[in-house]
Protein backbone atom coordinates (compact mmCIF):
# COMPACT_ATOMS: atom_id res chain seq x y z
CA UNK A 1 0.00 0.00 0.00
CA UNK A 2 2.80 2.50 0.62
CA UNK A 3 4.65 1.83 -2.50
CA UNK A 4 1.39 2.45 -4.24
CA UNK A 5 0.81 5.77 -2.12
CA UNK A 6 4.38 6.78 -3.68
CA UNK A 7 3.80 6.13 -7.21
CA UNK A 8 0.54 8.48 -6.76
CA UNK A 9 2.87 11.27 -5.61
CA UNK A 10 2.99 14.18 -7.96
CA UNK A 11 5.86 16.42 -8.83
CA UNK A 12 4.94 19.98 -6.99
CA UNK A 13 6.56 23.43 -7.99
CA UNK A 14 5.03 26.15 -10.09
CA UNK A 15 5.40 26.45 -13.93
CA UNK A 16 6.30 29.56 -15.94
CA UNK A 17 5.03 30.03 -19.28
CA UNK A 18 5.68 33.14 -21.63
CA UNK A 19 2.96 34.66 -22.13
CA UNK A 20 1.24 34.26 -26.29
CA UNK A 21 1.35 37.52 -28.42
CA UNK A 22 -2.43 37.32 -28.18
CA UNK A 23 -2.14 37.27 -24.62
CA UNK A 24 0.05 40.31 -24.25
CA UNK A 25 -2.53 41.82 -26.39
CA UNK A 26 -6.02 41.16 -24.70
CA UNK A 27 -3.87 42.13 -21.24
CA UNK A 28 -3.25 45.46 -22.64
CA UNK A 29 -6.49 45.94 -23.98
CA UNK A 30 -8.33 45.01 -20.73
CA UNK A 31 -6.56 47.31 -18.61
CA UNK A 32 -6.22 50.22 -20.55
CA UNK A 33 -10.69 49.64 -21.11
CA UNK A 34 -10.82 49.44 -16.61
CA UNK A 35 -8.49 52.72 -16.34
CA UNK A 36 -9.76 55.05 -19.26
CA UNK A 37 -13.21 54.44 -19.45
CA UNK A 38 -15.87 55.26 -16.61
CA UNK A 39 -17.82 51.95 -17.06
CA UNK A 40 -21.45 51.60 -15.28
CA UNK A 41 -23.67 48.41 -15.93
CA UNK A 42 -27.39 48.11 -16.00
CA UNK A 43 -28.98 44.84 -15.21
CA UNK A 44 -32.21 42.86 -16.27
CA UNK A 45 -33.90 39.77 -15.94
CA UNK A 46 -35.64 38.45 -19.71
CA UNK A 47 -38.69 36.16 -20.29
CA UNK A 48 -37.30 33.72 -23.26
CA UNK A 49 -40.48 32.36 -23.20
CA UNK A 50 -41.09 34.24 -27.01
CA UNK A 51 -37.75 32.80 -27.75
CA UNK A 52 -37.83 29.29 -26.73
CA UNK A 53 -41.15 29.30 -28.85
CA UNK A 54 -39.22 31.16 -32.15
CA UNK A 55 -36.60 28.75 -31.85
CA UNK A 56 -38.93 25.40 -31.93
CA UNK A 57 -40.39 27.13 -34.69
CA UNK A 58 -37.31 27.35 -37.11
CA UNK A 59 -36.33 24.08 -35.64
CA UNK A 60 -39.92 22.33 -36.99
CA UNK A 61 -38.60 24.10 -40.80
CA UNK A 62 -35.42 22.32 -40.58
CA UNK A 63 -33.05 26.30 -39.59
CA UNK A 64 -30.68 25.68 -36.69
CA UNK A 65 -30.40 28.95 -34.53
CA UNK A 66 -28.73 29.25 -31.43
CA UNK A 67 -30.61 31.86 -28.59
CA UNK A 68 -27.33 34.08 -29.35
CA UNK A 69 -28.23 34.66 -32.87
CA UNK A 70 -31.62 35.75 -31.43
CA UNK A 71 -30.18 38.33 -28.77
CA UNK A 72 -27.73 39.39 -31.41
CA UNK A 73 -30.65 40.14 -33.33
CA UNK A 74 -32.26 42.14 -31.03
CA UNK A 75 -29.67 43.88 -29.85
CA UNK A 76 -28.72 44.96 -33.79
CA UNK A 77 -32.62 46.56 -33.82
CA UNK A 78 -32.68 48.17 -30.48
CA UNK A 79 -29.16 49.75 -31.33
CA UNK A 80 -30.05 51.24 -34.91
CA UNK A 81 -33.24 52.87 -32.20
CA UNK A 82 -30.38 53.99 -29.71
CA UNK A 83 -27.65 55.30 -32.15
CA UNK A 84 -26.88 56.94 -28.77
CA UNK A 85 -25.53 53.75 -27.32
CA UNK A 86 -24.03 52.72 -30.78
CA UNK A 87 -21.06 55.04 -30.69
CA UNK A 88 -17.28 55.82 -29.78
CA UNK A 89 -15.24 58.52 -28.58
CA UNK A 90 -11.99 60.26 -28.90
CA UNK A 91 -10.29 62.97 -27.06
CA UNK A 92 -12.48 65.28 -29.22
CA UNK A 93 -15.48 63.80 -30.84
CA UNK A 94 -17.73 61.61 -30.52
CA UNK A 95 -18.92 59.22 -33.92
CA UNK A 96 -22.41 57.68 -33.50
CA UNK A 97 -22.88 54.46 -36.23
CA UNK A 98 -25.93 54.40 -37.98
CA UNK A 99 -25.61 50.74 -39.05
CA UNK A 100 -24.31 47.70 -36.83
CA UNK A 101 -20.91 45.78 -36.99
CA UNK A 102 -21.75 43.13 -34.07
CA UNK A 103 -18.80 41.93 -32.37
CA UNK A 104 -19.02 38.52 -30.56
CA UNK A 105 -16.84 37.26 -28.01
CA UNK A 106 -15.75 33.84 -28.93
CA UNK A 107 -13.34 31.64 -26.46
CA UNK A 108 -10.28 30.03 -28.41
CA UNK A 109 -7.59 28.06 -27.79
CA UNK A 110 -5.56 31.19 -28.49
CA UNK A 111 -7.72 33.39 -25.90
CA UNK A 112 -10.32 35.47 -26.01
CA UNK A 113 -10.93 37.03 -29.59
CA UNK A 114 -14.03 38.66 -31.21
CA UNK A 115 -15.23 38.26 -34.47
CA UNK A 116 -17.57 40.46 -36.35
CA UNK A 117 -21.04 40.14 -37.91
CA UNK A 118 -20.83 42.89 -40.29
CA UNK A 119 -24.06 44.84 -40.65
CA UNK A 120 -26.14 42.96 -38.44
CA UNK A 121 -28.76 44.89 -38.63
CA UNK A 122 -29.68 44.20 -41.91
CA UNK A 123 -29.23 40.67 -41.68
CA UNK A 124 -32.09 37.49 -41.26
CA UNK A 125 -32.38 35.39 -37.95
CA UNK A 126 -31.00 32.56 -40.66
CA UNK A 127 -28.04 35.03 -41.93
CA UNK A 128 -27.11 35.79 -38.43
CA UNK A 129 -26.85 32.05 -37.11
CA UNK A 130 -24.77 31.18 -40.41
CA UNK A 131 -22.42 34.06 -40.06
CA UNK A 132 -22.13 33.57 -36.92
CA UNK A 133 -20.94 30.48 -36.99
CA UNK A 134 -18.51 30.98 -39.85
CA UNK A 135 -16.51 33.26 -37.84
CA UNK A 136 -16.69 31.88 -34.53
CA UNK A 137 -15.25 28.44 -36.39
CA UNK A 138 -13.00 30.60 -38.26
CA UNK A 139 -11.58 32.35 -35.00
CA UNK A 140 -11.21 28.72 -33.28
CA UNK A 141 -9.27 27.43 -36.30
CA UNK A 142 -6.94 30.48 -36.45
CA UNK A 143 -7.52 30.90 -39.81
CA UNK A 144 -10.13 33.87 -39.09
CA UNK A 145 -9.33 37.01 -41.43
CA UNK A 146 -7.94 40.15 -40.25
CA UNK A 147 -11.64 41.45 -41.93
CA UNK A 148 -13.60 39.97 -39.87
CA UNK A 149 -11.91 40.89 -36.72
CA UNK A 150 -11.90 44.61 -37.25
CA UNK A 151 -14.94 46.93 -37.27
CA UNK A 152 -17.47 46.32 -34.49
CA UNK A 153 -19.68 48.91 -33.41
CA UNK A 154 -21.04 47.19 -30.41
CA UNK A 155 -20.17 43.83 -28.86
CA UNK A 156 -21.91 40.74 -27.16
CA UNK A 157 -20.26 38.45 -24.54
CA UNK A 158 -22.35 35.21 -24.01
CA UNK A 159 -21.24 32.86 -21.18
CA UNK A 160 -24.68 30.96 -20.36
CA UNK A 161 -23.08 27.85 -21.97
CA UNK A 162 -20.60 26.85 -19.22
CA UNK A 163 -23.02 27.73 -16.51
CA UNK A 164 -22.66 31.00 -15.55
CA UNK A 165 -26.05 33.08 -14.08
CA UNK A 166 -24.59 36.36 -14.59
CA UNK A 167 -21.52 38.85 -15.18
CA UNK A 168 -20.05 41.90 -15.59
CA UNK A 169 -18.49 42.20 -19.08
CA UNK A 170 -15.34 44.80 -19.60
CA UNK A 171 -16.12 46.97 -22.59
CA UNK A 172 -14.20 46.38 -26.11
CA UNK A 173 -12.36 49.48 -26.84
CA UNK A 174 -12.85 51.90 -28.56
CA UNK A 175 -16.64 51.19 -28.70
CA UNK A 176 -18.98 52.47 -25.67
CA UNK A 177 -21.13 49.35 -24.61
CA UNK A 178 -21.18 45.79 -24.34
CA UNK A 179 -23.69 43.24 -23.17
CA UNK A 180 -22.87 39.92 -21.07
CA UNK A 181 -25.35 37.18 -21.25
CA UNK A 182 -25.87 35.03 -18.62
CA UNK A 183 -27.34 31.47 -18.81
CA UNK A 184 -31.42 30.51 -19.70
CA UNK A 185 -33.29 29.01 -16.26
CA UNK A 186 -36.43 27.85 -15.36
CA UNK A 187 -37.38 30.01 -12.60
CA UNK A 188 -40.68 30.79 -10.81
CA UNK A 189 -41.71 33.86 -11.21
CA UNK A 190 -45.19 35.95 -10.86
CA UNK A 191 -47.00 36.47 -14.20
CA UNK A 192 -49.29 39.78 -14.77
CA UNK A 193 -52.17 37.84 -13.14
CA UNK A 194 -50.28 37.35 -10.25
CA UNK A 195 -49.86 34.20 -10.22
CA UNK A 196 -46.72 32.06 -9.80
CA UNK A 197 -45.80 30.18 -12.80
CA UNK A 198 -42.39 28.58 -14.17
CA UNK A 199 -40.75 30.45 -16.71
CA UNK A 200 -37.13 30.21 -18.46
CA UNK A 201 -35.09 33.38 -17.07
CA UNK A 202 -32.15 35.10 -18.39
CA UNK A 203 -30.68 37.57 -17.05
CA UNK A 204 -28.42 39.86 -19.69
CA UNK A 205 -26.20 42.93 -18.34
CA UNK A 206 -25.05 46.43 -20.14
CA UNK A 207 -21.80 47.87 -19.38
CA UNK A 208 -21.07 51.20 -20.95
CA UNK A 209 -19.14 54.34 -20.84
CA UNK A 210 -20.63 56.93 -18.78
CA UNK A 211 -18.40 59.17 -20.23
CA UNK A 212 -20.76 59.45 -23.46
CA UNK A 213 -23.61 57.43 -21.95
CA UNK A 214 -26.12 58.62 -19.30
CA UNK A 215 -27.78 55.90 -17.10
CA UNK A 216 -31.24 56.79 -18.37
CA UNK A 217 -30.43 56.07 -22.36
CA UNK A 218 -28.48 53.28 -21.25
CA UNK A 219 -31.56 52.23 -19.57
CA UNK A 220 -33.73 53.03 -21.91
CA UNK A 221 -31.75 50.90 -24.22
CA UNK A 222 -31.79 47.64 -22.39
CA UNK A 223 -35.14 48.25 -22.17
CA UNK A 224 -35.63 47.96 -25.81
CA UNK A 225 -33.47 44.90 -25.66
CA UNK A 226 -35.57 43.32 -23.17
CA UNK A 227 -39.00 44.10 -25.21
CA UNK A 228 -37.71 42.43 -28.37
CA UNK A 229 -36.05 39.26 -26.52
CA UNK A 230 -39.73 38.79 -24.61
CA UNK A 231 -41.93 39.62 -27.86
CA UNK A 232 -39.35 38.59 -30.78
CA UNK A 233 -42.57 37.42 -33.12
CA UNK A 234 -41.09 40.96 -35.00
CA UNK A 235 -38.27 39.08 -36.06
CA UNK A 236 -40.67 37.29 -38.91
CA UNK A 237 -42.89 39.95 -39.99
């Protein structure tokens, strides 16, 4: 039994490992976003209910689309209705983007990097879920394009597949906002007839730059997101 006990033994120490160019760079990024920018976050619970039922529905016709492509979605409409949100700023001006380049947080073996799903707003349900997933398997290959990692207006940092209820996302640079997603739960909660009923929950969150955002737009904003996630039957008209 000892001599078993020392073959189990494992070598203990600490490991140093140079840190990946795309390491250095998503270091620098993230710190210079926490000291330059004067980030505030907005949070709100969702009813997917709307969006379970939109997803069965292109499911039954054969479409595969993932509840991301249907918050990227709404988040694209409610940002052409906010350009206010949908902007950046310099040390002198401020440019406001009257279309949407969505940027997507994708993890990689490489680290964090985020793709872009150019014009967004204009895009199907169907065009989003297949872009989508072109450059998120593009940016996990590292063969992505230097095109389609450049341009995003506004950004979207999902994390409800590995579990997670909630979080605080850092904004991308230079833009002014960014929304973290949180996981889809069945939760009771009390409907408009007060009555307590079991309904899938998500809770998404809105970072932004106070600098060139006031809390009220910003609110104002999520708001909008939260109207189209909980009544997306828009998205087919």
């Amino acid at each position: 039994m000892a001599e078993n006990t020392e073959e189990m033994k494992v070598e203990r120490g600490a490991e140093t490992i140079p840190l990946t160019r795309v390491r250095k760079i998503i270091s620098k990024r993230m710190h210079q976003s926490m000291s330059e920018l004067a980030q505030a976050n907005h949070r709100m619970n969702i009813d997917m209910s709307g969006a379970v039922a939109l997803r069965e529905k292109y499911k039954a016709n054969g479409v595969k689309i993932s509840y991301n492509d249907i918050v990227i979605k709404c988040v694209a409409r409610a940002l052409m209705e906010s350009p206010e949100i949908n902007c950046r700023m310099d040390e002198e001006n401020m440019t406001v983007y009257h279309y949407v380049n969505m940027g997507m947080a994708v993890d990689t073996p490489r680290g964090l990097l985020v793709p872009v799903i150019k014009d967004a707003d204009l895009l199907t349900l169907p065009e989003i879920s297949a872009e989508s997933a072109r450059v998120a398997t593009a940016a996990k290959s590292g063969r992505i394009a230097p095109a389609d990692m450049s341009g995003a207006t506004f950004t979207i940092s999902n994390l409800g597949m590995f579990d997670i209820d909630d979080f605080t996302a850092i904004i991308n640079q230079p833009e002014a906002g960014i929304i973290a997603v949180g996981k889809m739960s069945k939760q009771v909660v009390v409907d408009e007839n007060d009555e307590m009923v079991v309904r899938p929950m998500m809770q998404i969150s809105l970072t932004y730059d106070h600098r060139v955002i006031d809390g009220a737009p910003a609110a104002r904003f999520l708001q909008k997101v939260k109207q189209y996630l909980q009544d997306p039957a828009w998205i087919d008209e």
